[in-house]
C-alpha atoms as a PDB file:
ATOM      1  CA  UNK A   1      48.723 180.317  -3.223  1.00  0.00           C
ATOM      2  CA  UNK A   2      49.531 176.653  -4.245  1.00  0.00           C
ATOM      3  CA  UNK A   3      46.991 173.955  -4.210  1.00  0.00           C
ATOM      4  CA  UNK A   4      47.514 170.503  -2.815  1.00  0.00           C
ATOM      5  CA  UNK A   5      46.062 167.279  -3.964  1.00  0.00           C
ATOM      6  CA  UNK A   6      45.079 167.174  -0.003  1.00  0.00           C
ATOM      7  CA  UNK A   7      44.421 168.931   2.845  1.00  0.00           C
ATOM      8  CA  UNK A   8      44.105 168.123   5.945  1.00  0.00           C
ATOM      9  CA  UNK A   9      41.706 169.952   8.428  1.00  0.00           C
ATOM     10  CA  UNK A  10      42.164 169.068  11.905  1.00  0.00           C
ATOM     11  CA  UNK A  11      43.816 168.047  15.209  1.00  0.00           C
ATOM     12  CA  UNK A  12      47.436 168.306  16.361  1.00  0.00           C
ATOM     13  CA  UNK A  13      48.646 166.368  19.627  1.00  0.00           C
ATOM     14  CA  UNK A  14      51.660 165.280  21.511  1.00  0.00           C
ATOM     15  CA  UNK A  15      50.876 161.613  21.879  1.00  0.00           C
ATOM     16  CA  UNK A  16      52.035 160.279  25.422  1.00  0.00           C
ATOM     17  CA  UNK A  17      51.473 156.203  24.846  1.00  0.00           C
ATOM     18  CA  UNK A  18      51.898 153.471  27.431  1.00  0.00           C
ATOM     19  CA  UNK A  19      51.704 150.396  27.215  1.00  0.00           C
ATOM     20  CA  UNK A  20      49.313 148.825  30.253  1.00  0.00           C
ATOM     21  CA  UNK A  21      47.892 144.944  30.653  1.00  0.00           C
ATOM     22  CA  UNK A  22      44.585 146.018  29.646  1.00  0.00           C
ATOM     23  CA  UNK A  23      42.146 148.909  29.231  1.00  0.00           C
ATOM     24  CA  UNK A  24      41.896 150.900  32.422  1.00  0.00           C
ATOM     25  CA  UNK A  25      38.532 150.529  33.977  1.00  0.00           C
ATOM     26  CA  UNK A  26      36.832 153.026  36.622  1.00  0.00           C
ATOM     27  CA  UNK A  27      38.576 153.904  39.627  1.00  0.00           C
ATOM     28  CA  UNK A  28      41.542 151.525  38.702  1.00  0.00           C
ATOM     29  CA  UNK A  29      45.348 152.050  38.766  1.00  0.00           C
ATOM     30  CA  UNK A  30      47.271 150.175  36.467  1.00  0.00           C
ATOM     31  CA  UNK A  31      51.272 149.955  36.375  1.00  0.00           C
ATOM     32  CA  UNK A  32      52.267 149.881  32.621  1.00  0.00           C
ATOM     33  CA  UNK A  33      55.259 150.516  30.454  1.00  0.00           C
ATOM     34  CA  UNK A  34      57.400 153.579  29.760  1.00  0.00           C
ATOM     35  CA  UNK A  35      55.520 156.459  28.305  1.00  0.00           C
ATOM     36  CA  UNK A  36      56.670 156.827  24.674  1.00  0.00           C
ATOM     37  CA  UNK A  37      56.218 160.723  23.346  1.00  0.00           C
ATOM     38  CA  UNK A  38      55.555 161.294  19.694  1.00  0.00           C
ATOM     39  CA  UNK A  39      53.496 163.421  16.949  1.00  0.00           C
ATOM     40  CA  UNK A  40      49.964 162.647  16.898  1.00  0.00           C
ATOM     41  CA  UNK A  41      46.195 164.545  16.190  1.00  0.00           C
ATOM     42  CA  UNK A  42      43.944 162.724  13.942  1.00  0.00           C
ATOM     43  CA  UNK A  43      44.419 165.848  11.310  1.00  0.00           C
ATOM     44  CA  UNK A  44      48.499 165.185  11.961  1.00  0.00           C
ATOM     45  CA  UNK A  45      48.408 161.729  11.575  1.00  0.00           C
ATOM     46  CA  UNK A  46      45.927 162.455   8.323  1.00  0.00           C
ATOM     47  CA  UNK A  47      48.789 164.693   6.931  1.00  0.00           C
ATOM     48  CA  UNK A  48      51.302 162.663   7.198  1.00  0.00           C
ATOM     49  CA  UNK A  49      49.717 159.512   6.196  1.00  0.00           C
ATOM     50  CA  UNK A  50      48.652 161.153   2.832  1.00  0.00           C
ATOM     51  CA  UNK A  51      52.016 162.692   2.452  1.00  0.00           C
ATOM     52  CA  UNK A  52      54.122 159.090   2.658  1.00  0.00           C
ATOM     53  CA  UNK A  53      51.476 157.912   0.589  1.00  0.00           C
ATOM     54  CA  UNK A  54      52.864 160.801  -2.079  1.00  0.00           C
ATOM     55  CA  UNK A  55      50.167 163.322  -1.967  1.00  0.00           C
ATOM     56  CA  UNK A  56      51.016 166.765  -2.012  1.00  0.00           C
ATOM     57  CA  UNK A  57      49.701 167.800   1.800  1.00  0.00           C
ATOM     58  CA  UNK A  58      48.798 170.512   3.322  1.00  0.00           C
ATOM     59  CA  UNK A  59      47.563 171.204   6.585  1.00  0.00           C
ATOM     60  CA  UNK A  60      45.407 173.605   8.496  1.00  0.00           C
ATOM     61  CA  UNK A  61      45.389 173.593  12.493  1.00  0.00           C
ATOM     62  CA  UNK A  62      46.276 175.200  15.615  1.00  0.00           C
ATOM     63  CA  UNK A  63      49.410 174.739  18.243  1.00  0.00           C
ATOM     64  CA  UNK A  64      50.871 176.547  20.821  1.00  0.00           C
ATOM     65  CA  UNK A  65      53.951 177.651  22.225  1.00  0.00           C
ATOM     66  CA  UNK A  66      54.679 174.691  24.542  1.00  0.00           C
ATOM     67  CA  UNK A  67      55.835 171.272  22.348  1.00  0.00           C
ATOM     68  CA  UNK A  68      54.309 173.500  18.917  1.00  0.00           C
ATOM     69  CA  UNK A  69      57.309 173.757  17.699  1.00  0.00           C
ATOM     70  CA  UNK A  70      58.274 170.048  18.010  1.00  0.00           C
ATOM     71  CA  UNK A  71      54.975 169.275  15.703  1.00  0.00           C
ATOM     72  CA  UNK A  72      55.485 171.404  13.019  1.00  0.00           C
ATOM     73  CA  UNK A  73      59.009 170.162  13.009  1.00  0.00           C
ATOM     74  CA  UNK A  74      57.839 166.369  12.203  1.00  0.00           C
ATOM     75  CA  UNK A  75      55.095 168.122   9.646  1.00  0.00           C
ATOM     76  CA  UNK A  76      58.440 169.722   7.827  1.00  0.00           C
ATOM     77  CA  UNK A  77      60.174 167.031   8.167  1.00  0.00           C
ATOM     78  CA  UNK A  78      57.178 164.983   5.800  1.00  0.00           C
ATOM     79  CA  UNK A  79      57.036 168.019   3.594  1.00  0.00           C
ATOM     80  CA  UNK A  80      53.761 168.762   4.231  1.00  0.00           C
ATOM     81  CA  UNK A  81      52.506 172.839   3.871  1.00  0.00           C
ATOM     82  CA  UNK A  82      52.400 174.228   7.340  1.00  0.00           C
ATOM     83  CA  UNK A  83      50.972 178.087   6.519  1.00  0.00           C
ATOM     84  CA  UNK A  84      47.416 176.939   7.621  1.00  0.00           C
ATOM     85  CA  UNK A  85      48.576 175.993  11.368  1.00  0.00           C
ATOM     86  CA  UNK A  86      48.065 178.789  13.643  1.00  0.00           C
ATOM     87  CA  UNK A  87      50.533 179.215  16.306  1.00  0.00           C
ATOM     88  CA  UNK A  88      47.732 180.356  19.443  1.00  0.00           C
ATOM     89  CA  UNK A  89      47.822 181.460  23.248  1.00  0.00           C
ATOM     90  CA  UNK A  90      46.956 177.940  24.404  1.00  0.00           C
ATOM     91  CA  UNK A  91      48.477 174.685  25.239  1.00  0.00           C
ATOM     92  CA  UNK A  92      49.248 172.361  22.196  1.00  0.00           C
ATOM     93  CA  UNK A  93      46.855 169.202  22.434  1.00  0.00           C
ATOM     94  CA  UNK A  94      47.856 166.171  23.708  1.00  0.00           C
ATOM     95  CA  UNK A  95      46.649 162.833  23.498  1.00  0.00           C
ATOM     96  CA  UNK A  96      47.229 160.136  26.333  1.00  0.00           C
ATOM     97  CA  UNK A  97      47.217 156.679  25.200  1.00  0.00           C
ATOM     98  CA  UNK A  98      46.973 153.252  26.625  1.00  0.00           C
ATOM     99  CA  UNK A  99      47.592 150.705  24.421  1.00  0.00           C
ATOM    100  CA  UNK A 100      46.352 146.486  25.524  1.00  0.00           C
ATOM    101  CA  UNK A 101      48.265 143.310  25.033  1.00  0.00           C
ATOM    102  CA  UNK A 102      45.860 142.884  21.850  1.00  0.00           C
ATOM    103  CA  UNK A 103      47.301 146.493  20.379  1.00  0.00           C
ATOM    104  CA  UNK A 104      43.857 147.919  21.002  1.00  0.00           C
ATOM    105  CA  UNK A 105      44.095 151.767  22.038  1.00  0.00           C
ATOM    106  CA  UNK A 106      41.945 153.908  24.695  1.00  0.00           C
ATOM    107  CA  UNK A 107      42.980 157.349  23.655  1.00  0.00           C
ATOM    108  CA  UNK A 108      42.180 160.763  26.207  1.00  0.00           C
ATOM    109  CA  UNK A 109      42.725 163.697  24.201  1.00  0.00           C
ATOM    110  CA  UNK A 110      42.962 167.235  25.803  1.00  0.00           C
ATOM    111  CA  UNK A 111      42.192 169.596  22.949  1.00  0.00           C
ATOM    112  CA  UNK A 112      44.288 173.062  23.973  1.00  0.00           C
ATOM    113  CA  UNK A 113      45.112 174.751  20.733  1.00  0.00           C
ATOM    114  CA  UNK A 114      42.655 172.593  18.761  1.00  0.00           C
ATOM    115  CA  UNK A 115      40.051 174.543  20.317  1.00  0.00           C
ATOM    116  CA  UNK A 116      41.302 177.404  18.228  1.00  0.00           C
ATOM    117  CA  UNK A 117      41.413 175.996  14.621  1.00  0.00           C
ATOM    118  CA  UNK A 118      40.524 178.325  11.946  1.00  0.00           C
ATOM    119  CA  UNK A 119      39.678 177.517   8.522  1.00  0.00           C
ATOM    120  CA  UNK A 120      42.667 178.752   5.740  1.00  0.00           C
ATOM    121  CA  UNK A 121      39.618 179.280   3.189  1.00  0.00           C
ATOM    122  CA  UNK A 122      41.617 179.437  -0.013  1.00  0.00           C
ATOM    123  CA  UNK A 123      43.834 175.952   0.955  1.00  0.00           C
ATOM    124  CA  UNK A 124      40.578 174.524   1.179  1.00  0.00           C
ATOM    125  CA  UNK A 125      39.120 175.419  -1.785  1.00  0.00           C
ATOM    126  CA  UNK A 126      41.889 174.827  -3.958  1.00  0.00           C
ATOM    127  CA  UNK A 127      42.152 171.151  -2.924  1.00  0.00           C
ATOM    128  CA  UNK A 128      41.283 168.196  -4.951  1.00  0.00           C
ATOM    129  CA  UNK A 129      40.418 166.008  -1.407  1.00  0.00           C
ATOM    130  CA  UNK A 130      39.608 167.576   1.932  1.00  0.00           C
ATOM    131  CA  UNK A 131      40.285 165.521   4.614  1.00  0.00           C
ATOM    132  CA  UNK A 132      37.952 166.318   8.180  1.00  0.00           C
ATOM    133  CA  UNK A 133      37.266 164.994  11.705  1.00  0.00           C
ATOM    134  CA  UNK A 134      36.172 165.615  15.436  1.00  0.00           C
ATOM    135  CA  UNK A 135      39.105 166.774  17.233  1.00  0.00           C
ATOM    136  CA  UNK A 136      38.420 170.506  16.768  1.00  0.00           C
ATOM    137  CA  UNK A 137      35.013 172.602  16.792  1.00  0.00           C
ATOM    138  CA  UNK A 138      32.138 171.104  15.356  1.00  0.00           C
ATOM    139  CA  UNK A 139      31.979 175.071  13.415  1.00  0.00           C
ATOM    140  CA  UNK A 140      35.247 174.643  11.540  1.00  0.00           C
ATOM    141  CA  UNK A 141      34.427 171.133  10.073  1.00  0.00           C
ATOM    142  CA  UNK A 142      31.068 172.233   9.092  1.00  0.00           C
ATOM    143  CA  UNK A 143      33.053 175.507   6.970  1.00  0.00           C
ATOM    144  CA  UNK A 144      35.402 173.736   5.582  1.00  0.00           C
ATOM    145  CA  UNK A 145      32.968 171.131   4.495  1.00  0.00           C
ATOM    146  CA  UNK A 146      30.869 174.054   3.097  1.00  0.00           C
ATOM    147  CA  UNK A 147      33.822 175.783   0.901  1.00  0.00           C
ATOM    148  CA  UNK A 148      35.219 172.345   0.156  1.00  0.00           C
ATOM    149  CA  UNK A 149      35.374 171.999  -4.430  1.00  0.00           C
ATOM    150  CA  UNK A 150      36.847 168.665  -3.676  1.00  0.00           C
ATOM    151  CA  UNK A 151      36.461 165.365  -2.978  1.00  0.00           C
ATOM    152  CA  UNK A 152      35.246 165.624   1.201  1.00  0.00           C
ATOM    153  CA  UNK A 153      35.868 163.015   3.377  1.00  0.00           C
ATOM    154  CA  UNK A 154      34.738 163.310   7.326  1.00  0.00           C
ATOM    155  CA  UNK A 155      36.193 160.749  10.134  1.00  0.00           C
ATOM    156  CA  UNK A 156      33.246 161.044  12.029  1.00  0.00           C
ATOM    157  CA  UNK A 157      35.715 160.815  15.447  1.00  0.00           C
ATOM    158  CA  UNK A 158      35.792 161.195  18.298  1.00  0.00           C
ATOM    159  CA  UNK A 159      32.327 160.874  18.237  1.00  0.00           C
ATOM    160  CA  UNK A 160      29.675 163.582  18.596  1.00  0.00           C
ATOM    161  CA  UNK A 161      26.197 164.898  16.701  1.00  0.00           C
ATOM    162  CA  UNK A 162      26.814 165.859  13.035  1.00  0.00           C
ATOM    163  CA  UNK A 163      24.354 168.509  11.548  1.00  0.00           C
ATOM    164  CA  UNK A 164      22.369 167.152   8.770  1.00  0.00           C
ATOM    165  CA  UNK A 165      24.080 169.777   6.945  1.00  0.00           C
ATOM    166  CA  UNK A 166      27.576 168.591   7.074  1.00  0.00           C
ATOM    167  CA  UNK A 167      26.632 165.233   6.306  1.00  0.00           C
ATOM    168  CA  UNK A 168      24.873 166.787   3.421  1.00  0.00           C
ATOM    169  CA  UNK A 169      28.128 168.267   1.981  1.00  0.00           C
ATOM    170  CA  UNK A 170      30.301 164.970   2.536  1.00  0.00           C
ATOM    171  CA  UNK A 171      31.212 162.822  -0.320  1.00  0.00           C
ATOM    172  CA  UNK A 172      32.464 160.146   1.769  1.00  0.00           C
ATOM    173  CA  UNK A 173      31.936 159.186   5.713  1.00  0.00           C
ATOM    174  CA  UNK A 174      34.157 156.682   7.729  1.00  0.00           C
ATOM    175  CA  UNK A 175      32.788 155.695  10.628  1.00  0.00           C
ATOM    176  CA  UNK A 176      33.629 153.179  12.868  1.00  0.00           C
ATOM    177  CA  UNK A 177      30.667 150.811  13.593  1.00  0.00           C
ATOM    178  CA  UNK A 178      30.077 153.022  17.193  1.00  0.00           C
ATOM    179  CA  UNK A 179      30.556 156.058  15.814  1.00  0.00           C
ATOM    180  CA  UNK A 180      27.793 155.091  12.957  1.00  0.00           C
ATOM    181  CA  UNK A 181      25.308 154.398  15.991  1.00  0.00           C
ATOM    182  CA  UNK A 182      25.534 157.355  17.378  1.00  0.00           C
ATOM    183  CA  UNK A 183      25.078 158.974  14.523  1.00  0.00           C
ATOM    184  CA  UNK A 184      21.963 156.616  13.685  1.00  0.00           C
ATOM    185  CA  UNK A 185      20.724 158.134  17.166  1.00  0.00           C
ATOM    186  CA  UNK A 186      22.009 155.325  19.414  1.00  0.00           C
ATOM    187  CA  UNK A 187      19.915 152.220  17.851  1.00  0.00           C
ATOM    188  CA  UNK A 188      21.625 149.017  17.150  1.00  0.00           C
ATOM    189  CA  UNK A 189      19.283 147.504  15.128  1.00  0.00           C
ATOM    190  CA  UNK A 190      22.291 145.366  13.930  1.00  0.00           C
ATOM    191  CA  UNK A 191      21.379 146.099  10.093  1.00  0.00           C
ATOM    192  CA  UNK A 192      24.629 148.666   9.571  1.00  0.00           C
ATOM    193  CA  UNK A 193      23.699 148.968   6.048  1.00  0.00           C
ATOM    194  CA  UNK A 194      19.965 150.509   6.493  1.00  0.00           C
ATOM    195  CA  UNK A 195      21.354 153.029   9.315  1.00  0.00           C
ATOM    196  CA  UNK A 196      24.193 154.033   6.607  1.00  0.00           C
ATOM    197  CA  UNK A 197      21.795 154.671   4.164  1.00  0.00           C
ATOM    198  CA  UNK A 198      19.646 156.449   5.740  1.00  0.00           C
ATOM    199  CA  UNK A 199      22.359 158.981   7.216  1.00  0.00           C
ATOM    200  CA  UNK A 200      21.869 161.786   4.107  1.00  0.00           C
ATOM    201  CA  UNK A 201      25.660 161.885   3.232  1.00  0.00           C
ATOM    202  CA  UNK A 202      25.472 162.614  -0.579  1.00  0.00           C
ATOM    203  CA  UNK A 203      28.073 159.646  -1.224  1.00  0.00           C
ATOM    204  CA  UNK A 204      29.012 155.793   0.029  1.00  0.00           C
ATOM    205  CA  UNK A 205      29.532 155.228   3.964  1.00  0.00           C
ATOM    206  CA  UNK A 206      32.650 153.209   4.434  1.00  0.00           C
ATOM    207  CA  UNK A 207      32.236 151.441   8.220  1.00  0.00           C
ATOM    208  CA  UNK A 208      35.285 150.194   9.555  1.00  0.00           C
ATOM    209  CA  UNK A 209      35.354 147.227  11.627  1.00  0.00           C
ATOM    210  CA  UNK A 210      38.319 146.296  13.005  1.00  0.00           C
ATOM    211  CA  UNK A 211      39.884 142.963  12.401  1.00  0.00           C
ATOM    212  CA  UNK A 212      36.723 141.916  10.688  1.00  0.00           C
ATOM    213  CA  UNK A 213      37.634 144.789   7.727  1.00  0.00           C
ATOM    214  CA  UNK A 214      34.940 147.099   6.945  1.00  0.00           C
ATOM    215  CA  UNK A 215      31.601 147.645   4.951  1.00  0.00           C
ATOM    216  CA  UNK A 216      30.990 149.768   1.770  1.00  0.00           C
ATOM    217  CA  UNK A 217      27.434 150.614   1.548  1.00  0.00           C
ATOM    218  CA  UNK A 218      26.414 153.019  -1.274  1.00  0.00           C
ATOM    219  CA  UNK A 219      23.056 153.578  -2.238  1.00  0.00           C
ATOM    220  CA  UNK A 220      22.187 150.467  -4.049  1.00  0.00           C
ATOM    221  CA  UNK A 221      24.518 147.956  -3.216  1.00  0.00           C
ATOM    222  CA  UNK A 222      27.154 146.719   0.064  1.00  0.00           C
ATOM    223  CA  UNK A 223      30.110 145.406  -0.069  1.00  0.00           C
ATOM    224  CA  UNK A 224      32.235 143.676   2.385  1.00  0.00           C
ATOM    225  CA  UNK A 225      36.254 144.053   2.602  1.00  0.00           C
ATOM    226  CA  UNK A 226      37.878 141.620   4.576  1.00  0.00           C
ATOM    227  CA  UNK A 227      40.995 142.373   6.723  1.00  0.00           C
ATOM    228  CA  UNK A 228      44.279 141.942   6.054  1.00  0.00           C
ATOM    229  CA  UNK A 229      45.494 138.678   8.387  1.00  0.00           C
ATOM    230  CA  UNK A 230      48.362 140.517  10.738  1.00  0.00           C
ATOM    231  CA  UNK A 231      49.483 140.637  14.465  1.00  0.00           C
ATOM    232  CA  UNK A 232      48.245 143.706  15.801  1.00  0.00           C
ATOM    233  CA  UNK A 233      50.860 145.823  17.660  1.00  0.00           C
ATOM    234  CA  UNK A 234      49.220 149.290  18.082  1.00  0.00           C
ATOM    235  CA  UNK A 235      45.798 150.212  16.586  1.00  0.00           C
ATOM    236  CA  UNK A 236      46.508 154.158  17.314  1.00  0.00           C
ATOM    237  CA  UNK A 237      46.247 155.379  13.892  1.00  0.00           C
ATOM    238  CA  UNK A 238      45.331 152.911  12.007  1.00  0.00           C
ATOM    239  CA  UNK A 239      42.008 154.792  11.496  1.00  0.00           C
ATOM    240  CA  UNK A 240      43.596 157.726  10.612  1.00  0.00           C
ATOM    241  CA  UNK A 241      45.907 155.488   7.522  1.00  0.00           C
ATOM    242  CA  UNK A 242      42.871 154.259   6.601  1.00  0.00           C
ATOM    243  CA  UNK A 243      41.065 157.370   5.692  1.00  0.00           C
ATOM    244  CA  UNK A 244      44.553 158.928   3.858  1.00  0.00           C
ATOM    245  CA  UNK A 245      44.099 155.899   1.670  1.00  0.00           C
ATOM    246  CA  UNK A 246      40.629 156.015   1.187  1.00  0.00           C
ATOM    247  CA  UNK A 247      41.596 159.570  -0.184  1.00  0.00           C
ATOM    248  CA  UNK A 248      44.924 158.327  -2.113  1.00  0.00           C
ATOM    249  CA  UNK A 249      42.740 155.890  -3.895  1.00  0.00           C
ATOM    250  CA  UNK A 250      39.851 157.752  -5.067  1.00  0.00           C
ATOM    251  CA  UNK A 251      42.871 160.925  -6.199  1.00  0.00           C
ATOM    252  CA  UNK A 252      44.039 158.022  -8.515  1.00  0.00           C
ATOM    253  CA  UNK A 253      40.171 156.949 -10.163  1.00  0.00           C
ATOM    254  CA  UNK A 254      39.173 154.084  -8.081  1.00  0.00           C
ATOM    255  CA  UNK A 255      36.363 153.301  -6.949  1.00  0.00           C
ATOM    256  CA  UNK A 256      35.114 153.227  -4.028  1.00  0.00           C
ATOM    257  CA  UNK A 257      35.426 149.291  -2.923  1.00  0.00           C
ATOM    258  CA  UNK A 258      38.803 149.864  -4.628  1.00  0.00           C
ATOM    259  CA  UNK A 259      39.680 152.649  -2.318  1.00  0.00           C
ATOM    260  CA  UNK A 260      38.544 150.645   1.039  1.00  0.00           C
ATOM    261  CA  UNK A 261      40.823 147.451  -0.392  1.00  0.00           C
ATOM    262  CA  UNK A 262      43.390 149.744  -0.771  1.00  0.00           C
ATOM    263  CA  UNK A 263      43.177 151.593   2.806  1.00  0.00           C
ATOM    264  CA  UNK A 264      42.559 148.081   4.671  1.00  0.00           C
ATOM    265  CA  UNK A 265      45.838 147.349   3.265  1.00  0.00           C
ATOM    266  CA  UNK A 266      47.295 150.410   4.778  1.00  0.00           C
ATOM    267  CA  UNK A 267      45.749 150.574   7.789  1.00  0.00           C
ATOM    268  CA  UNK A 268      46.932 146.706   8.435  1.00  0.00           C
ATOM    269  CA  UNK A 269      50.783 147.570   8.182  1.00  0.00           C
ATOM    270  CA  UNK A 270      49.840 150.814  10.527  1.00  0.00           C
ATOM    271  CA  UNK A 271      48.434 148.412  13.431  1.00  0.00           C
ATOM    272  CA  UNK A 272      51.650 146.103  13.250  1.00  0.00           C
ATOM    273  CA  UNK A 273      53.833 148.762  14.405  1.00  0.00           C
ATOM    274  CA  UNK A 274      54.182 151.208  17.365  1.00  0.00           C
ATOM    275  CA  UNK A 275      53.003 155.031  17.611  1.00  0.00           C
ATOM    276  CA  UNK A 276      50.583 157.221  15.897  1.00  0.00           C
ATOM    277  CA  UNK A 277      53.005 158.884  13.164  1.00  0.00           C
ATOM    278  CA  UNK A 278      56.045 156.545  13.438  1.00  0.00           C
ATOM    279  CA  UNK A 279      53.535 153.947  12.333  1.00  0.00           C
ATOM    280  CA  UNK A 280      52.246 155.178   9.248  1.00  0.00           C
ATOM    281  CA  UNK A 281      53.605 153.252   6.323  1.00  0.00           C
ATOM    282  CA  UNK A 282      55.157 155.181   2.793  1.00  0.00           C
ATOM    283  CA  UNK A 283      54.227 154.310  -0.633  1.00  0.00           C
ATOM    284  CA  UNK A 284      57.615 152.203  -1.555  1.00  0.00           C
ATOM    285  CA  UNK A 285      56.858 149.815   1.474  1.00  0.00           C
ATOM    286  CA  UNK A 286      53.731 148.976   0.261  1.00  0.00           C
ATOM    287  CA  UNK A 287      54.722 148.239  -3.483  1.00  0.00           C
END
């Protein structure tokens, strides 16, 4: 079997995005724009971010017979290694998205075939980067975690509990700033940097925060990255750029405030265009 620099273990969704006036609220009907259909999954969006990027990608999921196809189309079409996608007995996921005037995103994902992941054991151990997060069983991040002889890096989203022994085997944790509460157990103490540290990954915690960048914190030291200045169109997967990066970087040597500079200047050309996949920028138009 051939090893990839990455691969990506995770989610695979039909996005269905509209655009509405704001985020829908409780018992509230909003009119909004025409519903756009497109590739999407955190693990897809991964994949294909670290494959424009240039990585060598491969990816391991689930879809199934209904829209499948159309997925593992777009993952051929990136050249990304699709013999670690399962094709199951369930619906593929989908992911329905309302995106604000301010290109802030409230994302309802209905799992389907995710629910059915299985772990391609040998891809994963032959990678030099394993990228991970929430949108399939809690079970099949924690194994490929465990077999992981790369670099690991866990999207802790959507968020959920994390064992103590997954964050134990994870060389590098992106959070957003909610996502690190509830893994902190809920307190907002406002000091982000002790609750990082005190989380028991066995490498830095990169927080992202939005339009105000994100934080580094490693064990002896924090470091904050500004964002990049730009008109937010669609914030969908700008997460999702920002943790292909984060891996693209570190592949290359850098460091790891060199690898969040690097992914905050991904994930700012992701949010200044439309769609989950369709957004995600290649290496040439970042040169």
């Amino acid at each position: 079997m051939s090893s990839f620099e990455i691969v990506v273990v995770g989610s695979l969704n039909v996005d269905v995005t509209v655009d509405v006036p704001q985020a829908p609220e409780a018992g509230q009907t909003l009119l909004g724009g025409d519903a756009r259909r497109s590739g999407g999954g955190k693990g897809g969006n991964q994949a294909v971010a670290a494959a424009r990027l240039g990585r060598s990608t491969a990816m391991v999921g689930a879809v199934g017979a209904s829209d499948g196809e159309f997925l593992l189309s777009l993952l051929r079409g990136e050249n990304i290694d699709i013999s670690g996608v399962r094709q199951v007995e369930a619906p593929t996921g989908q992911a329905f998205v309302f995106v604000d005037t301010e290109g802030d995103s409230t994302i309802v994902v209905s799992p389907g075939a995710n629910d059915h992941v299985e772990v391609d054991r040998e891809l994963v151990a032959a990678a030099r980067c394993v990228l991970l997060q929430q949108e399939v069983p809690a079970a099949v991040v924690e194994e490929a975690a465990s077999v992981a002889n790369g670099i690991v890096v866990l999207n802790p989203a959507p968020a959920r509990p994390v064992a103590p022994s997954l964050l134990a085997n994870v060389d590098v944790l992106v959070p957003n700033r909610g996502e690190l509460l509830g893994l902190a157990g809920g307190v907002d103490r406002g000091d982000l940097v002790q609750l990082a540290q005190n989380l028991g990954t066995r490498g830095p915690v990169v927080v992202t925060l939005g339009a105000q960048g994100c934080l580094v914190v490693e064990a002896e030291r924090s470091t904050r990255v500004p964002a990049e200045q730009v008109k937010a169109v669609d914030a969908t997967a700008a997460g999702d750029s920002f943790c292909a990066a984060i891996a693209d970087a570190l592949l290359d040597g850098a460091d790891i405030v060199e690898a969040a500079r690097w992914a905050t200047r991904v994930a700012a050309v992701t949010v200044t265009r439309q769609g989950a996949m369709a957004s995600l920028p290649t290496k040439d138009e970042l040169a």
